[in-house]
Protein backbone atom coordinates (compact mmCIF):
# COMPACT_ATOMS: atom_id res chain seq x y z
CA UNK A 1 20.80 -10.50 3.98
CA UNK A 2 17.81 -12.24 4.97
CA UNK A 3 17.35 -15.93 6.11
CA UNK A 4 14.79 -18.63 6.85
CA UNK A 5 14.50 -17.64 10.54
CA UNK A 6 13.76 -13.95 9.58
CA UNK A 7 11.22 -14.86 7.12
CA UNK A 8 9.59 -17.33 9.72
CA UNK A 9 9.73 -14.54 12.22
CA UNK A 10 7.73 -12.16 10.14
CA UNK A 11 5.20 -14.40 8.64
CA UNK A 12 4.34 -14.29 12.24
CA UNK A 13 3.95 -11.49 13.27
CA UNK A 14 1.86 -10.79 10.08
CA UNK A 15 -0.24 -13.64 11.13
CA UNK A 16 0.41 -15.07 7.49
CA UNK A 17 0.46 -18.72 7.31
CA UNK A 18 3.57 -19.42 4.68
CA UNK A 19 4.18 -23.45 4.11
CA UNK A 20 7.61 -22.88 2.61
CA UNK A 21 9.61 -20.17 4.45
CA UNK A 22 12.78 -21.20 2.15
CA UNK A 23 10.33 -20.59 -1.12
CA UNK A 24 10.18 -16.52 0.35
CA UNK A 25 13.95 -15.77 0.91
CA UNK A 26 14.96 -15.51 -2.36
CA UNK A 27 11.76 -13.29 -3.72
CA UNK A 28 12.89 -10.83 -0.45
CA UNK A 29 16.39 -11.11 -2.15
CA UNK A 30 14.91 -10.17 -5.33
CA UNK A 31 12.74 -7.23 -3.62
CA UNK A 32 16.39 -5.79 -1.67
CA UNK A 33 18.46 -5.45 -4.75
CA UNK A 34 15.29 -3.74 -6.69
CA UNK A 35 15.35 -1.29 -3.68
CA UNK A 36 18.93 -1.42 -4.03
CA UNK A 37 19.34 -0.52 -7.60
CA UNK A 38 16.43 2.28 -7.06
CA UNK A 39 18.64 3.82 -3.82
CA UNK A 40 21.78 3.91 -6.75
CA UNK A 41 19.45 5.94 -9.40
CA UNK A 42 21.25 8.84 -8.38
CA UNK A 43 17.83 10.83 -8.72
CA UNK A 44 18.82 13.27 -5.55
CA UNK A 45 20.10 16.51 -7.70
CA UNK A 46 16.33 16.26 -9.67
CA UNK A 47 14.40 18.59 -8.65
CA UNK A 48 10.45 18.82 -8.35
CA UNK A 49 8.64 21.98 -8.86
CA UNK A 50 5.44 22.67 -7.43
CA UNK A 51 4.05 25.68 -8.95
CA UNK A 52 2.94 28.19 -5.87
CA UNK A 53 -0.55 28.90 -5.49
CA UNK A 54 -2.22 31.55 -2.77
CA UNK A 55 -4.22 30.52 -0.15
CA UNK A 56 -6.62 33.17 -1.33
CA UNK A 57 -6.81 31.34 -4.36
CA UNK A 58 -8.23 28.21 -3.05
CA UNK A 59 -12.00 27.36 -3.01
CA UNK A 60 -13.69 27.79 0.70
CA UNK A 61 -14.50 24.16 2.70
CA UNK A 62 -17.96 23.48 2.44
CA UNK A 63 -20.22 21.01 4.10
CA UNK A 64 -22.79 19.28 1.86
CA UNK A 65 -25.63 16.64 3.67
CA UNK A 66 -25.76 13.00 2.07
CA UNK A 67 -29.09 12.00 3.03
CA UNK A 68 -28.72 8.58 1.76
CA UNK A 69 -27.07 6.02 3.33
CA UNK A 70 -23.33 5.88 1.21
CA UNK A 71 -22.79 2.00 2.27
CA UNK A 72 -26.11 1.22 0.35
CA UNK A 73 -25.06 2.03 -2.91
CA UNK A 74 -22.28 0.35 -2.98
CA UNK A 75 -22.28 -2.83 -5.36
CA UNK A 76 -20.78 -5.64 -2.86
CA UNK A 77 -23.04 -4.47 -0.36
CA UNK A 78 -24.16 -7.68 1.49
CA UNK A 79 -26.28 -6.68 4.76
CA UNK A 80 -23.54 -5.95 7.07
CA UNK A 81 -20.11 -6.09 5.15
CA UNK A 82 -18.68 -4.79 1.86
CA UNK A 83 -17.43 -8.24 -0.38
CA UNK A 84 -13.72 -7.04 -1.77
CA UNK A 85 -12.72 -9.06 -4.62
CA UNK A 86 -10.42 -12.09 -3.72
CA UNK A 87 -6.29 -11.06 -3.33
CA UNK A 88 -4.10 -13.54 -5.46
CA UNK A 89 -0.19 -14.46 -4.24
């Protein structure tokens, strides 16, 4: 399936820095027979409805002014950037 190499190769390319490329190949393992087990659901004879609705019966695009500045009032606004809370692995 996947390998060492492949996982070096990507890490890469994402610009990631990954200390253990062996530590990654079995959680990508893991992740292809999730997707694998999802593909064998069998879910393609379900069927979604949408109820129909008339273009007439949808509300008219209208533009509305924000005087204010929208960047300001965010809460991690720090002069020039936005602060996004830290990502975990």
């Amino acid at each position: 399936m996947v390998n060492k190499k492949e996982i070096e190769h990507v890490s890469k390319l994402m610009k990631i820095d990954v200390n253990d490329h062996a530590e990654y190949v079995d959680k990508v393992h893991a992740m292809i027979n999730y997707f694998d087990i999802l593909d064998s659901a069998g879910v393609e004879s379900e069927e979604i409805s949408m109820p129909e609705i008339s273009l007439s019966c949808l509300r008219e695009d209208e533009y509305i002014a924000f005087d204010e500045k929208l960047i300001e009032k965010l809460n991690h606004y720090k002069g020039t950037y936005v602060r996004a809370p830290k990502m975990s692995s």
